[in-house]
PDB file of N, CA and C in Angstrom:
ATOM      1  N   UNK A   1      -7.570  -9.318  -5.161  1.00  0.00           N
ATOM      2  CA  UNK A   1      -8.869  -8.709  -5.407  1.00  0.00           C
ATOM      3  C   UNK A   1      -9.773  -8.955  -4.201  1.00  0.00           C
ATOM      4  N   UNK A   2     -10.315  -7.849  -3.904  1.00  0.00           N
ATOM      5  CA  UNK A   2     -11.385  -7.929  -3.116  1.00  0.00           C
ATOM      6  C   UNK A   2     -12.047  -8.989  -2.837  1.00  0.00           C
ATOM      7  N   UNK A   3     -13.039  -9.800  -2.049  1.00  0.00           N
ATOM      8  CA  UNK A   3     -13.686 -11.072  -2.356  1.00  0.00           C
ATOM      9  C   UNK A   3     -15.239 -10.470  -2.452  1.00  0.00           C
ATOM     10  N   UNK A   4     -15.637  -9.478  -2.227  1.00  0.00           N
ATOM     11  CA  UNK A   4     -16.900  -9.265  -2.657  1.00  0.00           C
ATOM     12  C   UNK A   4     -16.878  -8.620  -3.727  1.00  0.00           C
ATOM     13  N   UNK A   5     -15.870  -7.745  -4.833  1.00  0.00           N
ATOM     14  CA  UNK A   5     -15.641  -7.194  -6.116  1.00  0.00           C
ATOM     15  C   UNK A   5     -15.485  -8.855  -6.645  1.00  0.00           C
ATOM     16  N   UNK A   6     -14.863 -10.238  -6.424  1.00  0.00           N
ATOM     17  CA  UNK A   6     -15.207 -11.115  -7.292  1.00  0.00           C
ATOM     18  C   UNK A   6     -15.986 -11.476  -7.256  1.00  0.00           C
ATOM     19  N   UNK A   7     -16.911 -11.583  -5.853  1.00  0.00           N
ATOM     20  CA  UNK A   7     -18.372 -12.275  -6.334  1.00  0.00           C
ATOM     21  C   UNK A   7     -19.396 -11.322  -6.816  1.00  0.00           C
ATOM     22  N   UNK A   8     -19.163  -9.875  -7.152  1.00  0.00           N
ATOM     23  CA  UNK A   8     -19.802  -9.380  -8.051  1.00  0.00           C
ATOM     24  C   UNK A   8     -19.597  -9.691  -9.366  1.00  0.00           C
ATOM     25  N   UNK A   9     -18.309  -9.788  -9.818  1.00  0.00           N
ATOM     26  CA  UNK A   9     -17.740  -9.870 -11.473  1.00  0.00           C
ATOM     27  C   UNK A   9     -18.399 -11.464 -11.581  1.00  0.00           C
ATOM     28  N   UNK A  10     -18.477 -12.549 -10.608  1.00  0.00           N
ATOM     29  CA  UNK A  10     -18.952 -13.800 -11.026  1.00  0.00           C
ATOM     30  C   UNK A  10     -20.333 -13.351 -11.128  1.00  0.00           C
ATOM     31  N   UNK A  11     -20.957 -13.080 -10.453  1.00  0.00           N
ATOM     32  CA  UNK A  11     -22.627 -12.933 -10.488  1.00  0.00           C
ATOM     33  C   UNK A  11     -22.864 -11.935 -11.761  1.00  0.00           C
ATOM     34  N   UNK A  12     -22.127 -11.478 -12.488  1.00  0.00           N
ATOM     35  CA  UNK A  12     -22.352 -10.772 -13.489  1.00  0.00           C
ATOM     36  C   UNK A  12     -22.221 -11.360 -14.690  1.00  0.00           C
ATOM     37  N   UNK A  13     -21.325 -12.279 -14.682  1.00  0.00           N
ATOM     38  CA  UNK A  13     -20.603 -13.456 -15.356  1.00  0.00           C
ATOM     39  C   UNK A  13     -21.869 -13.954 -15.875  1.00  0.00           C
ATOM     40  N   UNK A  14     -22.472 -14.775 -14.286  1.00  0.00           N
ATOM     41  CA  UNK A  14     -23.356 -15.431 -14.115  1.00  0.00           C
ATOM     42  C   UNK A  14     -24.908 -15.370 -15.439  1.00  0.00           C
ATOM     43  N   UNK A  15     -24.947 -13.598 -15.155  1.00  0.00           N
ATOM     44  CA  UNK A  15     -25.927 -13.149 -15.664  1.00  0.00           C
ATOM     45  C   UNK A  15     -26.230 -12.946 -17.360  1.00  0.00           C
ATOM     46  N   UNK A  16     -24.955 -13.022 -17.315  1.00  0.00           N
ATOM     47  CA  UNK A  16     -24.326 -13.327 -18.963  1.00  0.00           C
ATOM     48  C   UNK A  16     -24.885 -14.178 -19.505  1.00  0.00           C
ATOM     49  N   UNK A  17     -23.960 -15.281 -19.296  1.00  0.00           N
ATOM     50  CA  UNK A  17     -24.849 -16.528 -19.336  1.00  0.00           C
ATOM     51  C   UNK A  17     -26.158 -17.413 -19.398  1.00  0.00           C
ATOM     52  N   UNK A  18     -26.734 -16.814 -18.584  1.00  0.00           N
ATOM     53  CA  UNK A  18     -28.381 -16.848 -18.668  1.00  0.00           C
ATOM     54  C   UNK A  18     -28.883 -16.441 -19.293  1.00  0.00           C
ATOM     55  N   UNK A  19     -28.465 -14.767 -19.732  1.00  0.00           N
ATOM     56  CA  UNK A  19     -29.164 -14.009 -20.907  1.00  0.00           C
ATOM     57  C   UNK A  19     -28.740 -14.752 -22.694  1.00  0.00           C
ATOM     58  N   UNK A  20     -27.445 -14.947 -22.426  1.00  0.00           N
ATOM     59  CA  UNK A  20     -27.007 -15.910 -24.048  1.00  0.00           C
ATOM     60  C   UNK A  20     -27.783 -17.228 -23.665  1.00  0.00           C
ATOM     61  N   UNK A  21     -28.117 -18.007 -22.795  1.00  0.00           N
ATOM     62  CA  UNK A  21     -28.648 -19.223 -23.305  1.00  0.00           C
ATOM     63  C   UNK A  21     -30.043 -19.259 -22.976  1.00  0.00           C
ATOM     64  N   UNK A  22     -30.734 -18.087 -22.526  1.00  0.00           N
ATOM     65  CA  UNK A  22     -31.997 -18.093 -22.792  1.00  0.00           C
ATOM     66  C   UNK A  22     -32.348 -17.915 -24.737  1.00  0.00           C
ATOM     67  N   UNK A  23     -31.448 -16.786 -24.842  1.00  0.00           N
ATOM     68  CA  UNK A  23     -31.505 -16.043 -25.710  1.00  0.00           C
ATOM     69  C   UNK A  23     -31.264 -17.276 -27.418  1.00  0.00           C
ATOM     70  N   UNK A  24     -30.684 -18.326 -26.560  1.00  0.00           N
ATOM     71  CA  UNK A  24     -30.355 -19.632 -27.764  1.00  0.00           C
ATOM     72  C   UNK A  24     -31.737 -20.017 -27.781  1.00  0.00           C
ATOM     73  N   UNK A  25     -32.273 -20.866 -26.295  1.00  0.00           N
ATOM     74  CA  UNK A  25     -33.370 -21.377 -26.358  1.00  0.00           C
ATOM     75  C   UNK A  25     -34.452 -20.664 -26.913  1.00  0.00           C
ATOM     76  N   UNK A  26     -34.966 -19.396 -26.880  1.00  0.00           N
ATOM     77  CA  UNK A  26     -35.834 -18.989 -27.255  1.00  0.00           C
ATOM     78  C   UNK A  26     -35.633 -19.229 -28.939  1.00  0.00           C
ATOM     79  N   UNK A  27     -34.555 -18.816 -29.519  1.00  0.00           N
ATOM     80  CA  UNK A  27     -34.144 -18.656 -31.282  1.00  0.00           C
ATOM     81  C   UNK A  27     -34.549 -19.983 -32.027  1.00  0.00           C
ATOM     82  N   UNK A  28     -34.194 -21.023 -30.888  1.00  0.00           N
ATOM     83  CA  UNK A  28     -34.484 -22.453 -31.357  1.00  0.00           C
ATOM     84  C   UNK A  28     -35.651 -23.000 -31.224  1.00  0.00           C
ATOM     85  N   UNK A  29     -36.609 -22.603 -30.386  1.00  0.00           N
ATOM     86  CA  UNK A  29     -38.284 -22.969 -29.866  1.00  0.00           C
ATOM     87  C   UNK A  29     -38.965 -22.414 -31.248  1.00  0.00           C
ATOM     88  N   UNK A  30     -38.178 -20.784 -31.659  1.00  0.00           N
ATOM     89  CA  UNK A  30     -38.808 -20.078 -32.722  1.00  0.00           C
ATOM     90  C   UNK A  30     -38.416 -20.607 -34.113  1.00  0.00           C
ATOM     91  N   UNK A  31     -37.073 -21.501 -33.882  1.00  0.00           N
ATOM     92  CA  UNK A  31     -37.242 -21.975 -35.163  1.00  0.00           C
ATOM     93  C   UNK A  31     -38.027 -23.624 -35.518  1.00  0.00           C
ATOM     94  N   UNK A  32     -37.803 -24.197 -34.476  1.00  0.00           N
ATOM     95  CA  UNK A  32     -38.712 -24.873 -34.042  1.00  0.00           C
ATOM     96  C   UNK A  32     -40.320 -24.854 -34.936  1.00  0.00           C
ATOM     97  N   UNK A  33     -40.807 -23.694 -34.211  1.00  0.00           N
ATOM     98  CA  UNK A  33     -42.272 -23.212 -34.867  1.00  0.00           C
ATOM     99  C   UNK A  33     -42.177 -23.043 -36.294  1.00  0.00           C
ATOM    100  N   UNK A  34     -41.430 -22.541 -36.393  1.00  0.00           N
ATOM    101  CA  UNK A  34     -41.694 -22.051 -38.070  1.00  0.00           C
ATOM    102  C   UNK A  34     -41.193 -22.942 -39.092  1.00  0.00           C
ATOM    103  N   UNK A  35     -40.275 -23.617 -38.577  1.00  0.00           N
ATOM    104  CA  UNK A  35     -39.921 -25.220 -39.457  1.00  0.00           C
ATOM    105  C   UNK A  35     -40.399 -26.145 -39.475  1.00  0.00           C
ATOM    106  N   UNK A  36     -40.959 -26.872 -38.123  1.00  0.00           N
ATOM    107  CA  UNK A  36     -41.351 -28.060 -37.925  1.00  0.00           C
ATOM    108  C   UNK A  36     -41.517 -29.358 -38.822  1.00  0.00           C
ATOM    109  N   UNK A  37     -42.414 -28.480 -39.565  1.00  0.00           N
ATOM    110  CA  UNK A  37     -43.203 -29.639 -40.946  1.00  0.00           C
ATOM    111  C   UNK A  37     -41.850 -29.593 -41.905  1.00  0.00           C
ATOM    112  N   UNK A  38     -40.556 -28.847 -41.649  1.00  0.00           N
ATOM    113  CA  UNK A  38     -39.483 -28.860 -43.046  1.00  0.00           C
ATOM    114  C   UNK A  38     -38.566 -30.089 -42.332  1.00  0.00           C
ATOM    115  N   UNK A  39     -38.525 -30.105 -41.283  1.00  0.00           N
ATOM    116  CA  UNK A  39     -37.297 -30.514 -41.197  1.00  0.00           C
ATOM    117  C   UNK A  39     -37.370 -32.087 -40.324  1.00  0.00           C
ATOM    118  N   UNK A  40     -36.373 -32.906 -40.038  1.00  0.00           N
ATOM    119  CA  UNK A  40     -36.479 -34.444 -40.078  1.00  0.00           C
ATOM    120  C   UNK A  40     -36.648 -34.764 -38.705  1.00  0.00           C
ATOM    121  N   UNK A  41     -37.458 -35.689 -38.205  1.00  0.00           N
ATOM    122  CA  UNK A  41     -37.670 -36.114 -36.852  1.00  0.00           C
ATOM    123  C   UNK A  41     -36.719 -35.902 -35.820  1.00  0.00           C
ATOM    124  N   UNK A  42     -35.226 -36.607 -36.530  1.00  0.00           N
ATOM    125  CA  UNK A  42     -34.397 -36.587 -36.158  1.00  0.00           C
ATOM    126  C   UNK A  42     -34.261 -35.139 -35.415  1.00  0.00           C
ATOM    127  N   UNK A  43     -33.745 -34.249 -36.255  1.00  0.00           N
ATOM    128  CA  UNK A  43     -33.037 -33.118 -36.429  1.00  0.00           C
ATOM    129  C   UNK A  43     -34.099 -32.229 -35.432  1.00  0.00           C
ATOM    130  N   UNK A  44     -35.158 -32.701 -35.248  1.00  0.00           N
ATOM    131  CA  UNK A  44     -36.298 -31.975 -34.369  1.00  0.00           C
ATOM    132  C   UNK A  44     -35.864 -32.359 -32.830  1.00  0.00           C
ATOM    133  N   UNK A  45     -35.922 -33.728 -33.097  1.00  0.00           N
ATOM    134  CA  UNK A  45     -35.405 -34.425 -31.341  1.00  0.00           C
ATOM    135  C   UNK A  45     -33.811 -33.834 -31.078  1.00  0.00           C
ATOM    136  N   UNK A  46     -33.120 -33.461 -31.892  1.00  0.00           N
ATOM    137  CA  UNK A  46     -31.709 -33.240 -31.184  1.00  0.00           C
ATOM    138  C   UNK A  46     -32.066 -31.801 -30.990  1.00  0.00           C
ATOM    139  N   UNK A  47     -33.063 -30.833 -31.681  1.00  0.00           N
ATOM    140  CA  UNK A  47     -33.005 -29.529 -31.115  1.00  0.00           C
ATOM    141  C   UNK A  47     -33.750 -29.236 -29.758  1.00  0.00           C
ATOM    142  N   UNK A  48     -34.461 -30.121 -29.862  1.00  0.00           N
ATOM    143  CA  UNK A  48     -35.407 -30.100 -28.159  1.00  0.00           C
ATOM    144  C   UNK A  48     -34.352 -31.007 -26.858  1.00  0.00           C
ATOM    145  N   UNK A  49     -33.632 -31.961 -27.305  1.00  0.00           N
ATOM    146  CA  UNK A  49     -32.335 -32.198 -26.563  1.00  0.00           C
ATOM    147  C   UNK A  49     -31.836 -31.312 -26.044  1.00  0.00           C
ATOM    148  N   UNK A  50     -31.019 -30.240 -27.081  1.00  0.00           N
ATOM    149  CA  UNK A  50     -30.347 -29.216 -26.711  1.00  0.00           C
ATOM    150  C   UNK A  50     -31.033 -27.797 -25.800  1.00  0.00           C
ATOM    151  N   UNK A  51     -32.504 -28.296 -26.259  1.00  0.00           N
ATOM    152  CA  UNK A  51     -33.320 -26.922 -25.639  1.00  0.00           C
ATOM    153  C   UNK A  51     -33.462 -27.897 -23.919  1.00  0.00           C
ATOM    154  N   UNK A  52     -33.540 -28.927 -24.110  1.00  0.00           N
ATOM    155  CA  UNK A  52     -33.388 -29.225 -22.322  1.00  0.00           C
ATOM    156  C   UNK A  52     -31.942 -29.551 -21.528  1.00  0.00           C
ATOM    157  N   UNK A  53     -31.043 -29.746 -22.061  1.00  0.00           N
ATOM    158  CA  UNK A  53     -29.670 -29.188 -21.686  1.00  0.00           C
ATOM    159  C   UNK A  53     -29.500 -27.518 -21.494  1.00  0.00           C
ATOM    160  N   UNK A  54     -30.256 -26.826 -22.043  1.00  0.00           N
ATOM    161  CA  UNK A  54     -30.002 -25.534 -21.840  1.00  0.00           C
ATOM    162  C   UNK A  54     -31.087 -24.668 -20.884  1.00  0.00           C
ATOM    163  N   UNK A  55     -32.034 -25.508 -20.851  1.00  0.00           N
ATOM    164  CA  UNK A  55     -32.453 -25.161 -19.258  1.00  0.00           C
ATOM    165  C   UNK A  55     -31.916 -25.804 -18.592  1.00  0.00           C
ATOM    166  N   UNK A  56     -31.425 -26.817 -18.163  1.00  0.00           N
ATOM    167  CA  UNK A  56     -30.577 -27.347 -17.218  1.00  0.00           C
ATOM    168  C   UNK A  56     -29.419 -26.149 -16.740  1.00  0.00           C
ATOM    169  N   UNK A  57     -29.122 -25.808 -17.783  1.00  0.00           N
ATOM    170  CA  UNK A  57     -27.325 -25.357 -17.548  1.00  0.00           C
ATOM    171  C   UNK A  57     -28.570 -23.860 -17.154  1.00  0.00           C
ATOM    172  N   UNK A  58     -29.595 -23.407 -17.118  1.00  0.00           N
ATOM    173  CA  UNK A  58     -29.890 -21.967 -17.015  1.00  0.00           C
ATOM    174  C   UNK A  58     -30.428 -22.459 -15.329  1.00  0.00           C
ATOM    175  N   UNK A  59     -31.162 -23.350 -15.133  1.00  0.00           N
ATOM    176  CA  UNK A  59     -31.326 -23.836 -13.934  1.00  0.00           C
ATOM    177  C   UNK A  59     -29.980 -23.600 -12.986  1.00  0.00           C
ATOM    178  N   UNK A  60     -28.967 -24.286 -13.388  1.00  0.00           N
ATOM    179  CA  UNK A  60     -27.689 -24.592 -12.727  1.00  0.00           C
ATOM    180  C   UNK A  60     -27.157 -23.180 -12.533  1.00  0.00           C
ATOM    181  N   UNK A  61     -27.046 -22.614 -13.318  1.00  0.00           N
ATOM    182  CA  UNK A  61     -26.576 -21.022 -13.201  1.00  0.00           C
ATOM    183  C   UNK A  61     -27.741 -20.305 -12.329  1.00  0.00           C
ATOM    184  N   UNK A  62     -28.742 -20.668 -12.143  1.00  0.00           N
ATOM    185  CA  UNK A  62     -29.195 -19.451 -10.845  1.00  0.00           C
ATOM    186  C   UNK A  62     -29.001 -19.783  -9.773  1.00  0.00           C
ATOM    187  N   UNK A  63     -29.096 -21.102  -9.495  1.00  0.00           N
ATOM    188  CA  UNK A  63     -28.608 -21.769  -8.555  1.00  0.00           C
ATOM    189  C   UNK A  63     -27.434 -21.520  -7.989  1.00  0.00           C
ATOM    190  N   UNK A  64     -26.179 -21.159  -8.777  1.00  0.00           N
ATOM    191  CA  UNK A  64     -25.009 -20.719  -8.905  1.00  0.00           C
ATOM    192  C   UNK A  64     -25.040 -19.333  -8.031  1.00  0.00           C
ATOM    193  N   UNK A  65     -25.550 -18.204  -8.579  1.00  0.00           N
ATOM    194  CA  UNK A  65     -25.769 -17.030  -8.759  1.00  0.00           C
ATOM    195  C   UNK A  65     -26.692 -16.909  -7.100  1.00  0.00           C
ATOM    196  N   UNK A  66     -27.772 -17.617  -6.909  1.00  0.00           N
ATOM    197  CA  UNK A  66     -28.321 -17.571  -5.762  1.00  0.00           C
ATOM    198  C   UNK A  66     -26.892 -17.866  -4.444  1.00  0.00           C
ATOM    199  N   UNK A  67     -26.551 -18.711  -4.601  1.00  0.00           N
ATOM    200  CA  UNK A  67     -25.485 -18.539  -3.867  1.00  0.00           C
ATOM    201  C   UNK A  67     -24.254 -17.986  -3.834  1.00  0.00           C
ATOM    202  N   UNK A  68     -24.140 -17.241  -4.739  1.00  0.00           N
ATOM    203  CA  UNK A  68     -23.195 -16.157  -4.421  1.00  0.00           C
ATOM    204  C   UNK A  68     -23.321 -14.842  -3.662  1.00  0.00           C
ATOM    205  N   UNK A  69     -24.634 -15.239  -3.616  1.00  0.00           N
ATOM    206  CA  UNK A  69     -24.973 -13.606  -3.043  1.00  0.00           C
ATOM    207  C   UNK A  69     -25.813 -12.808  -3.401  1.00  0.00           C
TER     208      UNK A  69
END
């Protein structure tokens, strides 16, 4: 394969990715809001955990993506 047809299919890849784990973080900020007062300290701190692991990994992927091209 070509090497600039793969670093298109990766940078597309790429873009995937970003759009599904924005697309988590946002679902979870929103449930976040509308639960807050239901649900257990706990269970609040592991969803804001996961909401900063997933900017990380959305960070890491443009970063990615910036250097591909």
């Amino acid at each position: 394969m070509d090497k600039s047809n793969n670093q298109a299919d990766d940078k597309v890849h790429l873009q995937k990715h970003i759009a599904h784990t924005v697309a988590n973080l946002h679902d979870a900020e929103a449930y976040l809001d509308e639960h807050a007062n239901e649900i257990t300290a706990g269970k609040k701190r592991g969803i804001e955990a996961e909401n900063d692991r997933r900017k990380e990994s959305i960070n890491g992927f443009e970063t990615k993506m910036n250097h591909e091209g």
